[in-house]
C-alpha atoms as a PDB file:
ATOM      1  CA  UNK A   1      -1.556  -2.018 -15.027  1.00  0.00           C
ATOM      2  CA  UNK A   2      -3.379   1.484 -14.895  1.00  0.00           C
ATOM      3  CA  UNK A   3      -2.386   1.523 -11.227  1.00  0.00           C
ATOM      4  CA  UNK A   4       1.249   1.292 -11.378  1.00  0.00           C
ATOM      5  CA  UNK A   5       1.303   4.129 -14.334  1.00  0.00           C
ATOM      6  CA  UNK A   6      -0.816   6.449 -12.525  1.00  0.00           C
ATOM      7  CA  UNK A   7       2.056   6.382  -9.793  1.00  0.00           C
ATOM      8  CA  UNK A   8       4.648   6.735 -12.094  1.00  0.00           C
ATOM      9  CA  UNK A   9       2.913   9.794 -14.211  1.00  0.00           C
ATOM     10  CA  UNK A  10       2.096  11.360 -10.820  1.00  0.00           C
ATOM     11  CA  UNK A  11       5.866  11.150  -9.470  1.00  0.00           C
ATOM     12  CA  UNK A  12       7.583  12.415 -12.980  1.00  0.00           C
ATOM     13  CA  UNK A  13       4.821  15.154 -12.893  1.00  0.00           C
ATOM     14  CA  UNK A  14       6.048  16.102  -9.296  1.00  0.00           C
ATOM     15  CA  UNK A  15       9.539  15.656  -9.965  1.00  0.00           C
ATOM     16  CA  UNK A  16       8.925  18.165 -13.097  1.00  0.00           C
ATOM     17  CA  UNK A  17       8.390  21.156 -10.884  1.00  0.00           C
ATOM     18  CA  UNK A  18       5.168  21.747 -12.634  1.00  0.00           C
ATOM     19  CA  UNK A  19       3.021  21.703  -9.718  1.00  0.00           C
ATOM     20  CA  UNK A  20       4.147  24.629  -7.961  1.00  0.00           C
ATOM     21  CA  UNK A  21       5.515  23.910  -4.619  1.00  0.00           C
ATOM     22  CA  UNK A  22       6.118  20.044  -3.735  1.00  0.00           C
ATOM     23  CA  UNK A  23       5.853  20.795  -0.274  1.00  0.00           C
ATOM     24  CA  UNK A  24       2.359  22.655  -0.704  1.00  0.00           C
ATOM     25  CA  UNK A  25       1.325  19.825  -2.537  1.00  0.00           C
ATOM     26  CA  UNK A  26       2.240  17.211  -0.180  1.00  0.00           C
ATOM     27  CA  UNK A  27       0.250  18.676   2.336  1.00  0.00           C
ATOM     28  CA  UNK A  28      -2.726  19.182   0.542  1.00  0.00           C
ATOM     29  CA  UNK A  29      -3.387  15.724  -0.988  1.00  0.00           C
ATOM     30  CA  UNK A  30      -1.228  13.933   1.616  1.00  0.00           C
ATOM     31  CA  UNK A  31      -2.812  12.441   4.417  1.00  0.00           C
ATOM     32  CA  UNK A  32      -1.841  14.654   7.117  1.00  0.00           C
ATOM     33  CA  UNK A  33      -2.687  13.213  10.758  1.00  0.00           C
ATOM     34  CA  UNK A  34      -3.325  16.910  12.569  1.00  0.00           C
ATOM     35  CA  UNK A  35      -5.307  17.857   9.355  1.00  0.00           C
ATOM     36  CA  UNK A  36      -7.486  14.715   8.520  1.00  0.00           C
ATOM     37  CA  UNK A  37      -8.238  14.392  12.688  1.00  0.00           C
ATOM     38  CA  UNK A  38      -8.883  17.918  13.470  1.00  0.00           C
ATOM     39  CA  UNK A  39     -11.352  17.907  15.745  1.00  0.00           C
ATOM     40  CA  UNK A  40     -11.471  21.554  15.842  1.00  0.00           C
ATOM     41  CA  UNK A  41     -12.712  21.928  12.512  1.00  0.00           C
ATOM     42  CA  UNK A  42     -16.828  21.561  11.902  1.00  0.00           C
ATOM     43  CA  UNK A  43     -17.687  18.144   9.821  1.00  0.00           C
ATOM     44  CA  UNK A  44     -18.994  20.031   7.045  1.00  0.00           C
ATOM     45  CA  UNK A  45     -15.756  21.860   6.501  1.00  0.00           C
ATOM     46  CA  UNK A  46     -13.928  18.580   6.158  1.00  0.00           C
ATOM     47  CA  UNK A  47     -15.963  17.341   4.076  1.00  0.00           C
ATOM     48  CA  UNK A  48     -15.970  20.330   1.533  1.00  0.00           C
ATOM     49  CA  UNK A  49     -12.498  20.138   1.639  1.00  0.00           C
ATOM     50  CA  UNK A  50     -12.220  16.674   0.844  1.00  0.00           C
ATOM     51  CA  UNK A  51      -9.818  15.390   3.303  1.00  0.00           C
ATOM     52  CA  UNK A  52     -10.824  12.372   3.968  1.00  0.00           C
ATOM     53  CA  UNK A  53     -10.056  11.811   0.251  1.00  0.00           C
ATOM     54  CA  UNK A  54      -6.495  12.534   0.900  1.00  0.00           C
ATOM     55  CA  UNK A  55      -6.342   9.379   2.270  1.00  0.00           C
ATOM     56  CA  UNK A  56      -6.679   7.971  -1.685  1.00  0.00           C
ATOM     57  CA  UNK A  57      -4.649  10.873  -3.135  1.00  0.00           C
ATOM     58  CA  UNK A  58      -1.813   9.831  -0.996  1.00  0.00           C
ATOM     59  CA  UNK A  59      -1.645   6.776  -2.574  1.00  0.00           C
ATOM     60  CA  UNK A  60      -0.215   7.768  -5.582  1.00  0.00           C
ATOM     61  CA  UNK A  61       2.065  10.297  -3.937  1.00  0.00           C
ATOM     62  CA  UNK A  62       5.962   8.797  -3.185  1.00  0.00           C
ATOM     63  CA  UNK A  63       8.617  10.316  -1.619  1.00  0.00           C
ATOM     64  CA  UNK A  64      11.608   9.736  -3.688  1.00  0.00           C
ATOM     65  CA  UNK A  65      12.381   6.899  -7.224  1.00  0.00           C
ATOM     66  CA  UNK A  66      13.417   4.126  -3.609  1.00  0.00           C
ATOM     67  CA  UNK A  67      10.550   4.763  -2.945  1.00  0.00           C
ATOM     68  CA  UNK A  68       8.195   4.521  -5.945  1.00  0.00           C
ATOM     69  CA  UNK A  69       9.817   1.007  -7.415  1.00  0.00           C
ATOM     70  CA  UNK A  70       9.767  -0.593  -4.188  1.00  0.00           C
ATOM     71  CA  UNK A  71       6.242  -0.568  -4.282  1.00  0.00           C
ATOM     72  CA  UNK A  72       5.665  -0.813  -7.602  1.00  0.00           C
ATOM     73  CA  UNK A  73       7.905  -4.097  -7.672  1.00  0.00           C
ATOM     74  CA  UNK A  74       5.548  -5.521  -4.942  1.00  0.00           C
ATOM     75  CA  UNK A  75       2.813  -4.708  -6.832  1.00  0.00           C
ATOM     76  CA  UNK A  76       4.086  -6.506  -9.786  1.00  0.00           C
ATOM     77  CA  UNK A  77       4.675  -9.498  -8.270  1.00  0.00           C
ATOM     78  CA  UNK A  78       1.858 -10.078  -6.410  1.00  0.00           C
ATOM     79  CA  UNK A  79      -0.443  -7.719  -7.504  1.00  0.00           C
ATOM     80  CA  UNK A  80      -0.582  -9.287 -10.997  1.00  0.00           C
ATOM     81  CA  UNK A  81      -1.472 -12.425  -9.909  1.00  0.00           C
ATOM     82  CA  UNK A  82      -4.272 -11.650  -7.525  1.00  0.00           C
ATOM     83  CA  UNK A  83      -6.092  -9.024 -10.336  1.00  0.00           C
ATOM     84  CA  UNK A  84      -6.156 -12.264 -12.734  1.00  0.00           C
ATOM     85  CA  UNK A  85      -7.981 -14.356  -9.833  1.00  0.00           C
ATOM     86  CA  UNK A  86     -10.283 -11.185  -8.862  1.00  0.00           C
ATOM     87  CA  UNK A  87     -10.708  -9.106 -11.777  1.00  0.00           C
ATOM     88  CA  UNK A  88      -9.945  -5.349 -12.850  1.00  0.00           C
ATOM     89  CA  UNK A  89     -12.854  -4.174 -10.813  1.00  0.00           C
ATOM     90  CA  UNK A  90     -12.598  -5.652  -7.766  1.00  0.00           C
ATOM     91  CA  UNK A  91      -8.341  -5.555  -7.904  1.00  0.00           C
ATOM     92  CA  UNK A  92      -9.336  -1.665  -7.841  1.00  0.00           C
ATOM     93  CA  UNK A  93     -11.782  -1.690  -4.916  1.00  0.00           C
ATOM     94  CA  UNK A  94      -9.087  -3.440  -2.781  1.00  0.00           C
ATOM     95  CA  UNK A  95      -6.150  -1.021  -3.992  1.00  0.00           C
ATOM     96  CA  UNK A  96      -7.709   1.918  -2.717  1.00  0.00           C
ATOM     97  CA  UNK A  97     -10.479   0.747  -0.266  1.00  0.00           C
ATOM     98  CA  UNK A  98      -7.230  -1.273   1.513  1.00  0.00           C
ATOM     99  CA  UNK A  99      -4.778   1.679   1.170  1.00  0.00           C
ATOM    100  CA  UNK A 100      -7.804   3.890   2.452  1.00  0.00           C
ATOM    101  CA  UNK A 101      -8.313   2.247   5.510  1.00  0.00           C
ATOM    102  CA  UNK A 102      -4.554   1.371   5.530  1.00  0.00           C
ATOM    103  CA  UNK A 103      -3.923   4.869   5.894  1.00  0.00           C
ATOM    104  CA  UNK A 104      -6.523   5.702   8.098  1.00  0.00           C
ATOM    105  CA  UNK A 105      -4.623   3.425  10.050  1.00  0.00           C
ATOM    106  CA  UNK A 106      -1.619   5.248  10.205  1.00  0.00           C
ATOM    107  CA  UNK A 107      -2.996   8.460  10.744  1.00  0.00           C
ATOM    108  CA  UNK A 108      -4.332   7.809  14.036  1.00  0.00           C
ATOM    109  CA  UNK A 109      -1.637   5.993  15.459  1.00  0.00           C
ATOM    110  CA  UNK A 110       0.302   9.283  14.189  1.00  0.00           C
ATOM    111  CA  UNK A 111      -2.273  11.276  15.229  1.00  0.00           C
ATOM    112  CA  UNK A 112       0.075  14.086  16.648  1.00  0.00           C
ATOM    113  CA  UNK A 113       2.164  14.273  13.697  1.00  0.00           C
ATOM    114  CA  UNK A 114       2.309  17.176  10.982  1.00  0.00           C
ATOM    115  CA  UNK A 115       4.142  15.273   8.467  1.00  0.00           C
ATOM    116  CA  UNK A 116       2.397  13.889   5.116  1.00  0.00           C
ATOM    117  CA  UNK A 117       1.475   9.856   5.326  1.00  0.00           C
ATOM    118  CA  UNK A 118       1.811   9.039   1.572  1.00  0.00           C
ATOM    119  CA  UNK A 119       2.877   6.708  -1.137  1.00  0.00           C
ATOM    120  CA  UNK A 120       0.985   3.083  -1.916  1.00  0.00           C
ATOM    121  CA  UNK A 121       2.289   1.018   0.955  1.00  0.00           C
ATOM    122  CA  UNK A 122      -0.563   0.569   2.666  1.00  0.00           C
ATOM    123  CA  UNK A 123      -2.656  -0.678  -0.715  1.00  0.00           C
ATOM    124  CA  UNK A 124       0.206  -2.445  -1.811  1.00  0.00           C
ATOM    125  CA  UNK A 125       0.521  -4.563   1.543  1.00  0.00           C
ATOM    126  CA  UNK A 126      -3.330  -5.006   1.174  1.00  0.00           C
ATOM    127  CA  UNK A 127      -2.224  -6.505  -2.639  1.00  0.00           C
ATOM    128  CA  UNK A 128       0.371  -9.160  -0.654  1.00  0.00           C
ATOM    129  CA  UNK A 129      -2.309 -10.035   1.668  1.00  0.00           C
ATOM    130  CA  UNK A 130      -5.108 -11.116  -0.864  1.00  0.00           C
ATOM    131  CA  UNK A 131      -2.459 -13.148  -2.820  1.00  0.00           C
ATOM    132  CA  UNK A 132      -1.634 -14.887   0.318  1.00  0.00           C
ATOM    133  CA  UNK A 133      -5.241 -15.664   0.875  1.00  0.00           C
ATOM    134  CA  UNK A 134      -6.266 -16.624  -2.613  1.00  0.00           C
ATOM    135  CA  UNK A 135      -2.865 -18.222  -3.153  1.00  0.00           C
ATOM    136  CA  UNK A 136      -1.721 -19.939   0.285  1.00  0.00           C
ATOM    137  CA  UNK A 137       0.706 -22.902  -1.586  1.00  0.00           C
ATOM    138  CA  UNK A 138       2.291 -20.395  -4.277  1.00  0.00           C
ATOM    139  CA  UNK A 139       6.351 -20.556  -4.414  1.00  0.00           C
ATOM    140  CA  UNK A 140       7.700 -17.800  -5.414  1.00  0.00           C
ATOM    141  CA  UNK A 141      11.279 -17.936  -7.376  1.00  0.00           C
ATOM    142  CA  UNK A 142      14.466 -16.369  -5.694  1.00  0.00           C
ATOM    143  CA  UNK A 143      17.626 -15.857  -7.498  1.00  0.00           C
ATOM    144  CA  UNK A 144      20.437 -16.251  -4.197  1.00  0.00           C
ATOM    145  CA  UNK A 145      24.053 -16.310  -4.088  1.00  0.00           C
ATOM    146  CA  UNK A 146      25.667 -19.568  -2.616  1.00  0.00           C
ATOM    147  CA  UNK A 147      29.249 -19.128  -2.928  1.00  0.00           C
ATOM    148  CA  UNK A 148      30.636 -17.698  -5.917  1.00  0.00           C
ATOM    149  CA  UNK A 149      27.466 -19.065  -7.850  1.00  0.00           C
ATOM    150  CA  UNK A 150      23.848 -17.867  -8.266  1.00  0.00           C
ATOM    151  CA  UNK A 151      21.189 -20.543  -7.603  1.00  0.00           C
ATOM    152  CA  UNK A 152      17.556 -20.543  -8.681  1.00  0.00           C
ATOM    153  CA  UNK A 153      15.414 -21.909  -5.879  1.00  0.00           C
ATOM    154  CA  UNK A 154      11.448 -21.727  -4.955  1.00  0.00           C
ATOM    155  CA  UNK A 155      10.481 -20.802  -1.549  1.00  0.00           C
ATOM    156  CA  UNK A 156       6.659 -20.926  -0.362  1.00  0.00           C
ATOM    157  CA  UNK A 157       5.079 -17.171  -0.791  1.00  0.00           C
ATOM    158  CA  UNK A 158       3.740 -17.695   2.566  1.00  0.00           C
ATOM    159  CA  UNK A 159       7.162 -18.060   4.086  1.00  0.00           C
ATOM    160  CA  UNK A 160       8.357 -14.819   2.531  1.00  0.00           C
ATOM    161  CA  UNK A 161       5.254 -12.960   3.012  1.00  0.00           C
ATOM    162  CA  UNK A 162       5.179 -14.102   6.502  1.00  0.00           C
ATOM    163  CA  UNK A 163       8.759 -13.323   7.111  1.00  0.00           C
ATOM    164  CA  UNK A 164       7.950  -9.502   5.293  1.00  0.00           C
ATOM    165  CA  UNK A 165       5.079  -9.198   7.800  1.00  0.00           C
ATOM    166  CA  UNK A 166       7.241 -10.042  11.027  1.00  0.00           C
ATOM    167  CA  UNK A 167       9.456  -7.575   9.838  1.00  0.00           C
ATOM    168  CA  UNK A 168       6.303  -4.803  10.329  1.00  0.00           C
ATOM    169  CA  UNK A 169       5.273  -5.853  13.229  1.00  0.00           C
ATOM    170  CA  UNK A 170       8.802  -5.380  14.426  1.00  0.00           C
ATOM    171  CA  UNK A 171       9.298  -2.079  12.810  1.00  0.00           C
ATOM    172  CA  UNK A 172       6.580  -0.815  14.379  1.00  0.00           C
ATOM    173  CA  UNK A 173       8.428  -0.938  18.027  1.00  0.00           C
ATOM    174  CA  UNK A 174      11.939   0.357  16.439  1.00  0.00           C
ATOM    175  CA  UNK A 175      10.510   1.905  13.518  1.00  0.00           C
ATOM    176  CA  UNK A 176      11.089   5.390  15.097  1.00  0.00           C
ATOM    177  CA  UNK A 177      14.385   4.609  15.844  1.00  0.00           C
ATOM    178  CA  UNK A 178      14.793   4.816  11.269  1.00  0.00           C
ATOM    179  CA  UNK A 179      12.718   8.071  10.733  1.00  0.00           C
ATOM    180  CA  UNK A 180       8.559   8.626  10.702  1.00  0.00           C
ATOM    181  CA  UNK A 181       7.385   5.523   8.501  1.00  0.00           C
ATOM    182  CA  UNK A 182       3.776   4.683   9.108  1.00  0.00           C
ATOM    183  CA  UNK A 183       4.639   1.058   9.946  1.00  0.00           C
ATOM    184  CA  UNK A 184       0.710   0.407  11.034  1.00  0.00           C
ATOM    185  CA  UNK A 185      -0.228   0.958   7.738  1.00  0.00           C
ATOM    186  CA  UNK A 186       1.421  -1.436   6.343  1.00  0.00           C
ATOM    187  CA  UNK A 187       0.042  -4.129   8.731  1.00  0.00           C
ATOM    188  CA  UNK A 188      -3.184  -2.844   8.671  1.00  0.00           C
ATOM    189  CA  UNK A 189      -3.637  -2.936   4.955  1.00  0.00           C
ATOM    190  CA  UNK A 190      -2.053  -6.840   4.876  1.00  0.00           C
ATOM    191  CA  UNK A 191      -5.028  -7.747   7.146  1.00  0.00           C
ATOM    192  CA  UNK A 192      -7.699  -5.742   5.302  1.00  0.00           C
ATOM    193  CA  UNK A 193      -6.283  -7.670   2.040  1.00  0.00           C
ATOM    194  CA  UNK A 194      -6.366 -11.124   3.413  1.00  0.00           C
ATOM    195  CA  UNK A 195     -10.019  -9.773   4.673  1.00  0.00           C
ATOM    196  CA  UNK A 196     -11.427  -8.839   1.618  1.00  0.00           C
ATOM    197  CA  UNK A 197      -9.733 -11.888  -0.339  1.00  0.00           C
ATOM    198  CA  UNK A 198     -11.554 -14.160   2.278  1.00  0.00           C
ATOM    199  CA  UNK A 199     -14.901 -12.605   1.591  1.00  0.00           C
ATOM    200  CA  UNK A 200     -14.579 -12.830  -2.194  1.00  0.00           C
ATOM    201  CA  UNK A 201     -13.699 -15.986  -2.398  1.00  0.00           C
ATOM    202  CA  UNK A 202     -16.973 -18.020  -2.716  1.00  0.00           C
ATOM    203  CA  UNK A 203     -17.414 -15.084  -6.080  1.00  0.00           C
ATOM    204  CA  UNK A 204     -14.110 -15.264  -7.380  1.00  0.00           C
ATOM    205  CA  UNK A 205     -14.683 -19.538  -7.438  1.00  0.00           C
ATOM    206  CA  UNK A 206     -18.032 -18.937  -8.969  1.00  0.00           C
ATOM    207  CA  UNK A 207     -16.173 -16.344 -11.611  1.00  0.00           C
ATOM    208  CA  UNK A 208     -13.592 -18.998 -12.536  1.00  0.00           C
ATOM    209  CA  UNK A 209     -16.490 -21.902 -13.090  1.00  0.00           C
ATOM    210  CA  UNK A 210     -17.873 -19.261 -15.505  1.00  0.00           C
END
């Protein structure tokens, strides 16, 4: 998957030292909240600067390796799935038009805040929410430990993946309380993704009859 490599090729190249100053960098293709909503600054200015594109740079930006294969094992899982049912090119448009928007997300409800909004969470989360649409039944296999034995059991994806969104919803009240995670755009991109599965839908049916 191009997408997961470009994240890992971007954090080895940060982690090299290579690109000068990792806090420099951060802020320029991170989406910064006081940067990209600057109302100070004229609209022609932003837009030679590019910053509203930092809200796709900042996708493949993460913060440490907990990070980067966190995400990266979400993707996996459910991101390979929902590319089969929709395709390379429109698996792309919901990575980064969901993360986008995702982000946007976070940025205004952060809208004070100086600190970089980065890493794929927000298109990843938009990933989990098209499988759940396009795949509402799926089971999903869990290794657990019962007693001094591991058992291999299926549990609905919707279960989990409602469970995992809860979990946001709820982070985004004590979230603080655990250090400056955009929680919003996590729950923001899960809705654009069950969105934009919906929509596709009657194409992606047509796509498998052909």
């Amino acid at each position: 998957m191009l997408l997961l490599a470009a994240c890992v090729v971007m954090f080895l190249w940060i982690a090299s030292g290579l690109t000068g100053g990792r806090g420099k960098l951060l802020s320029v293709w991170g989406t910064v909240p006081t940067t990209l909503l600057d109302t100070q600054v004229p609209w022609m200015t932003q837009l030679t600067e590019l910053r509203f594109a930092r809200l796709v740079t900042a996708l493949f930006i993460h913060a440490d390796w907990i990070h980067l294969t966190t995400n990266l094992l979400f993707l996996v899982i459910f991101g390979v799935p929902a590319e089969r049912a929709l395709g390379a090119g429109r698996f792309l448009v919901l990575f980064i038009l969901g993360g986008a928007l995702a982000n946007l997300a976070g940025a205004l409800t952060l809208a004070a805040t100086n600190s970089p909004i980065i890493g794929s969470s927000g298109a990843v989360s938009s990933v989990v929410g098209a499988y759940l649409a396009l795949y509402p039944r799926a089971r999903l296999g869990l290794v657990l430990p019962l007693g001094f034995f591991l058992e291999f059991v299926r549990v609905p994806a919707s279960l989990l993946i409602g469970f995992w969104a809860v979990l946001q919803i709820l982070f985004t009240f004590v979230g603080p309380a655990f250090g400056a995670v955009a929680w919003w755009t996590h729950i923001t991109g899960f809705i654009v993704g069950i969105v934009i599965a919906l929509l596709w839908k009657p194409a992606i049916a047509r796509r498998a009859r052909e």
